[in-house]
Protein backbone atom coordinates (compact mmCIF):
# COMPACT_ATOMS: atom_id res chain seq x y z
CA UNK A 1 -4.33 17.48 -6.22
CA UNK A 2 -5.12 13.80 -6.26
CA UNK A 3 -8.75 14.64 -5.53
CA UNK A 4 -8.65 17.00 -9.49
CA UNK A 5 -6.41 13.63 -11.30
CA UNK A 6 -9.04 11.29 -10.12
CA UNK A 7 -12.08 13.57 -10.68
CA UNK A 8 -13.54 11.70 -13.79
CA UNK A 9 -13.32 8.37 -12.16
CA UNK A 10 -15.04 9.65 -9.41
CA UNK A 11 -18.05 10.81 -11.39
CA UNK A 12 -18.30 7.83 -13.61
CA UNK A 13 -18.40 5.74 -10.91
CA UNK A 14 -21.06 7.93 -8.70
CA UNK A 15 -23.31 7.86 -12.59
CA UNK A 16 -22.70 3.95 -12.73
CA UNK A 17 -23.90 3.42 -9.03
CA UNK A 18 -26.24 5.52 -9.68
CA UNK A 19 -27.87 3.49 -13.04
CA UNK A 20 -27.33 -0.07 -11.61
CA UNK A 21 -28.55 0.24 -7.72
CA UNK A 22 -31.36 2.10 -5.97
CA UNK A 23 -30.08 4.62 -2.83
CA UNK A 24 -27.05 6.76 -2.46
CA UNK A 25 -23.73 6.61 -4.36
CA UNK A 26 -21.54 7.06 -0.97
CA UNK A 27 -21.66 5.33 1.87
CA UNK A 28 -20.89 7.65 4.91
CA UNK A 29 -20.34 6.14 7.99
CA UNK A 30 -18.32 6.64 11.30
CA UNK A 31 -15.00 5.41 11.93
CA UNK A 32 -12.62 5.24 14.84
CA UNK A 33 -9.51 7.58 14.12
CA UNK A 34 -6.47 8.88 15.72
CA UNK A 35 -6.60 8.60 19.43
CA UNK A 36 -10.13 6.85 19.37
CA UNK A 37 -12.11 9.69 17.99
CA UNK A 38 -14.69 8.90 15.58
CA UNK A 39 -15.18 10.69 12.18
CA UNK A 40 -17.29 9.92 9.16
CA UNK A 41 -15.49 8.54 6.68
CA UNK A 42 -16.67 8.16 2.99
CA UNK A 43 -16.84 5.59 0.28
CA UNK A 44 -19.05 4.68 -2.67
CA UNK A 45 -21.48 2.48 -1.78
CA UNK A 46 -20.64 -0.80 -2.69
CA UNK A 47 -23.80 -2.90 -0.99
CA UNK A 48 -27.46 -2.89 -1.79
CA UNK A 49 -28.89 -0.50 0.37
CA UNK A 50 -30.18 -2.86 3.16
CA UNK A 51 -27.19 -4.44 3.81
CA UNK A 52 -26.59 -3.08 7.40
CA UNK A 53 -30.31 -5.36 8.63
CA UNK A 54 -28.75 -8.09 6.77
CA UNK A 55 -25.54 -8.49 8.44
CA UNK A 56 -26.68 -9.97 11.68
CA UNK A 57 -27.79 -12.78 9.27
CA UNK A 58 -23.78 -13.20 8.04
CA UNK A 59 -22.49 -13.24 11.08
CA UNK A 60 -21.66 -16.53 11.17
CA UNK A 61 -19.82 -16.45 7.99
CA UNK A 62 -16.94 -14.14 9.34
CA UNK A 63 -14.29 -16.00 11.36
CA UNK A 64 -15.37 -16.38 15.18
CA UNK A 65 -11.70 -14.80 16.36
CA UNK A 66 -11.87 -11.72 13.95
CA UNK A 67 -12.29 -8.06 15.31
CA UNK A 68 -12.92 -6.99 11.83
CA UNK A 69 -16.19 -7.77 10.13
CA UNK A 70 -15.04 -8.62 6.12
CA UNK A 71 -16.99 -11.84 4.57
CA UNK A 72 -15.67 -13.43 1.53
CA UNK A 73 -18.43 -13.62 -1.57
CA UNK A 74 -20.65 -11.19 0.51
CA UNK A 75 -24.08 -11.61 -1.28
CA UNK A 76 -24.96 -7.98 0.23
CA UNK A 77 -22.65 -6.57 -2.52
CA UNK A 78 -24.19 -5.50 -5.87
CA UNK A 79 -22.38 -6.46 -9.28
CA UNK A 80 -20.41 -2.98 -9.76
CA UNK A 81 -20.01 -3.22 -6.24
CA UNK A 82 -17.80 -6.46 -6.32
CA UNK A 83 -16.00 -4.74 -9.33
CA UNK A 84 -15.25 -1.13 -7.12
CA UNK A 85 -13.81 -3.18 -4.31
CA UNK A 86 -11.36 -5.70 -6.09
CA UNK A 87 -9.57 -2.55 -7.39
CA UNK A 88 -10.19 -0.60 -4.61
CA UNK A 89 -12.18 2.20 -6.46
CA UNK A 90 -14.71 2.58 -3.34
CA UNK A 91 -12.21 4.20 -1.28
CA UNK A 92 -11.51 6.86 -3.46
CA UNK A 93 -13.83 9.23 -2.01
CA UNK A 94 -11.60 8.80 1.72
CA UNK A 95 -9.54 11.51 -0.03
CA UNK A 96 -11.98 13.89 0.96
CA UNK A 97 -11.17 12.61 4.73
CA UNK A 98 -7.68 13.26 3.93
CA UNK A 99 -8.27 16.15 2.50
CA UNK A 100 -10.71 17.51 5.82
CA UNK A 101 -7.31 15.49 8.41
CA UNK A 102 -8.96 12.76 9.50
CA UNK A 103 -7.44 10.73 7.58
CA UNK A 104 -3.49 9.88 6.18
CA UNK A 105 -2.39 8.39 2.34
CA UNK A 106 -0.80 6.02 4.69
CA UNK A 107 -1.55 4.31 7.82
CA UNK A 108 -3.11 1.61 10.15
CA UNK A 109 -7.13 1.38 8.46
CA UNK A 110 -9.99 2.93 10.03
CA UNK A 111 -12.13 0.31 12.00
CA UNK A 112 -15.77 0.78 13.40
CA UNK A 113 -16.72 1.66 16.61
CA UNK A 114 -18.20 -1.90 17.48
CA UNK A 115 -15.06 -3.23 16.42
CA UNK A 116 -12.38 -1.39 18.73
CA UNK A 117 -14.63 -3.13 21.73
CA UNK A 118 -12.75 -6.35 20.42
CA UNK A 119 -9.04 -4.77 20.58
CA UNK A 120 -7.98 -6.33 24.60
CA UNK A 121 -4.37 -6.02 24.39
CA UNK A 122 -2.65 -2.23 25.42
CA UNK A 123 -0.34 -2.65 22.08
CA UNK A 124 -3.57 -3.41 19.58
CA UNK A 125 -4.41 0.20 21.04
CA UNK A 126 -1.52 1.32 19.52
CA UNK A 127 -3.02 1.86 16.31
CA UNK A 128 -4.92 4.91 17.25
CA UNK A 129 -1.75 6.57 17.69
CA UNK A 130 -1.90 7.62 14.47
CA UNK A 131 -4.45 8.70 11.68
CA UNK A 132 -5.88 5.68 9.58
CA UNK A 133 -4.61 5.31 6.48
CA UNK A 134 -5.86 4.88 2.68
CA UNK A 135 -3.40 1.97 2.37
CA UNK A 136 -0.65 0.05 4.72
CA UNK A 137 0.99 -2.43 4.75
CA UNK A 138 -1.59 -5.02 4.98
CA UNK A 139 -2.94 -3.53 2.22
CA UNK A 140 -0.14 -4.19 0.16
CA UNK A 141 0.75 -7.91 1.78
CA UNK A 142 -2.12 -9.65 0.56
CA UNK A 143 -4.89 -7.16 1.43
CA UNK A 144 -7.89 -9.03 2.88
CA UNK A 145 -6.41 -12.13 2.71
CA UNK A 146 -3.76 -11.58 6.08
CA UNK A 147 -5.12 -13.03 8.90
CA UNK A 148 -6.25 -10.75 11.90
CA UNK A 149 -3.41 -11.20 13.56
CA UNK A 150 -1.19 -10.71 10.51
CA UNK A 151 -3.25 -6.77 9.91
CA UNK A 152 -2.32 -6.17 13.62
CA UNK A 153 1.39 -7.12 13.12
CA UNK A 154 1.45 -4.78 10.42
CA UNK A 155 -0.49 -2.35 11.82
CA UNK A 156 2.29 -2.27 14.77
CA UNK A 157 5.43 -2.61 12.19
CA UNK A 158 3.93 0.20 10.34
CA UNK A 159 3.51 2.31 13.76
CA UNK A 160 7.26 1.69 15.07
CA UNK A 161 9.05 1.93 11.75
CA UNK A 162 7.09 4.83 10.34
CA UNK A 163 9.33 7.20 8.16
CA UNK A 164 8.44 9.41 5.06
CA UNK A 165 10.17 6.84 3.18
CA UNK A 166 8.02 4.00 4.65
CA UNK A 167 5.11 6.11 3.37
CA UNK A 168 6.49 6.82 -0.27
CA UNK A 169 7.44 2.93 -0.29
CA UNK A 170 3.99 1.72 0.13
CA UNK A 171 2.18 4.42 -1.94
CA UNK A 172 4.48 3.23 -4.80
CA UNK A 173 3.48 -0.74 -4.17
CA UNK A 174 -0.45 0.06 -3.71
CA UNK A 175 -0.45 0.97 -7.29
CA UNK A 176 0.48 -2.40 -8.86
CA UNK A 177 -1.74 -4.24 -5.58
CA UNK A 178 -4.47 -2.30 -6.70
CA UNK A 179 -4.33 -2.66 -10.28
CA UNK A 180 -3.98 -6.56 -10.28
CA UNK A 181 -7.00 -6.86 -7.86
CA UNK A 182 -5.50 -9.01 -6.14
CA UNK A 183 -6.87 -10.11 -2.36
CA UNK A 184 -9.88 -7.76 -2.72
CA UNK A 185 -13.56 -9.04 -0.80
């Protein structure tokens, strides 16, 4: 039902990727899921479309410690790009993974494969034990500003406190998160 409300959104923002950057309007790519199985998860494309060469190049603007890959002022990202991700309009499109049950309104995010090589500890495993979520509470806690280990201690609060409650609660403060733009890269 979500997918119908949020239909013309979705098409004026595949028609302005469209107009203002060469390549596809989503960005399909796989992601680790519940119990470590990958699926392809969707978003519109936010970066020009040889970002993926240049981020060896960036590597050295990420933090050193970090098992997730996020730079701030990411030159890679085109100009309705930047706008898509402050209010989170890119990841629109993972309600077709919700839709298909790879992915929950709610939950720990979906990482990349290269990324789960980086999670050493038995209890940053933990996160697989449930389907990645559209939001979390990270997401709503300062989104990409928490530190790594911050995400994870969510990630785990979320896990061992999880109730349909938990999940109406955050739904209900994603909206304002997302509308402010707040601690979007």
């Amino acid at each position: 039902m979500l997918l119908v409300v949020v239909s013309p959104l979705l098409l004026m923002t595949a028609v302005l990727i469209k107009l203002t950057s060469p390549g596809p309007v989503f960005y399909i790519r796989e992601r680790v899921g519940l119990d470590q199985h990958p699926f392809m998860m969707w978003k519109f494309r936010t970066m020009k479309i040889n970002a993926e060469q240049r981020e060896t190049a960036l590597v050295e603007m990420k933090k050193e410690d970090s098992p997730f890959f996020k730079v701030k002022d990411d030159p890679r990202v085109t100009c309705v790009g930047g706008f898509l991700r402050k209010y989170s309009i890119d990841e629109l499109p993972q309600l077709i993974n919700v839709l298909k049950g790879d992915m929950s309104l709610v939950g720990p995010r979906p990482i990349h494969d290269f990324e789960l090589q980086k999670f050493s500890e038995w209890k940053q495993l933990r996160r697989f034990s449930m389907k990645p979520g559209l939001t979390c509470i990270w997401q709503v806690s300062g989104r990409s500003k928490t530190s790594d280990a911050d995400r994870m201690r969510y990630d785990l609060e979320y896990i061992n406190n999880w109730s349909l409650l938990l999940d109406v609660k955050l739904l209900f403060k994603t909206i304002p998160v997302v509308l402010k733009g707040d601690g979007a890269v």
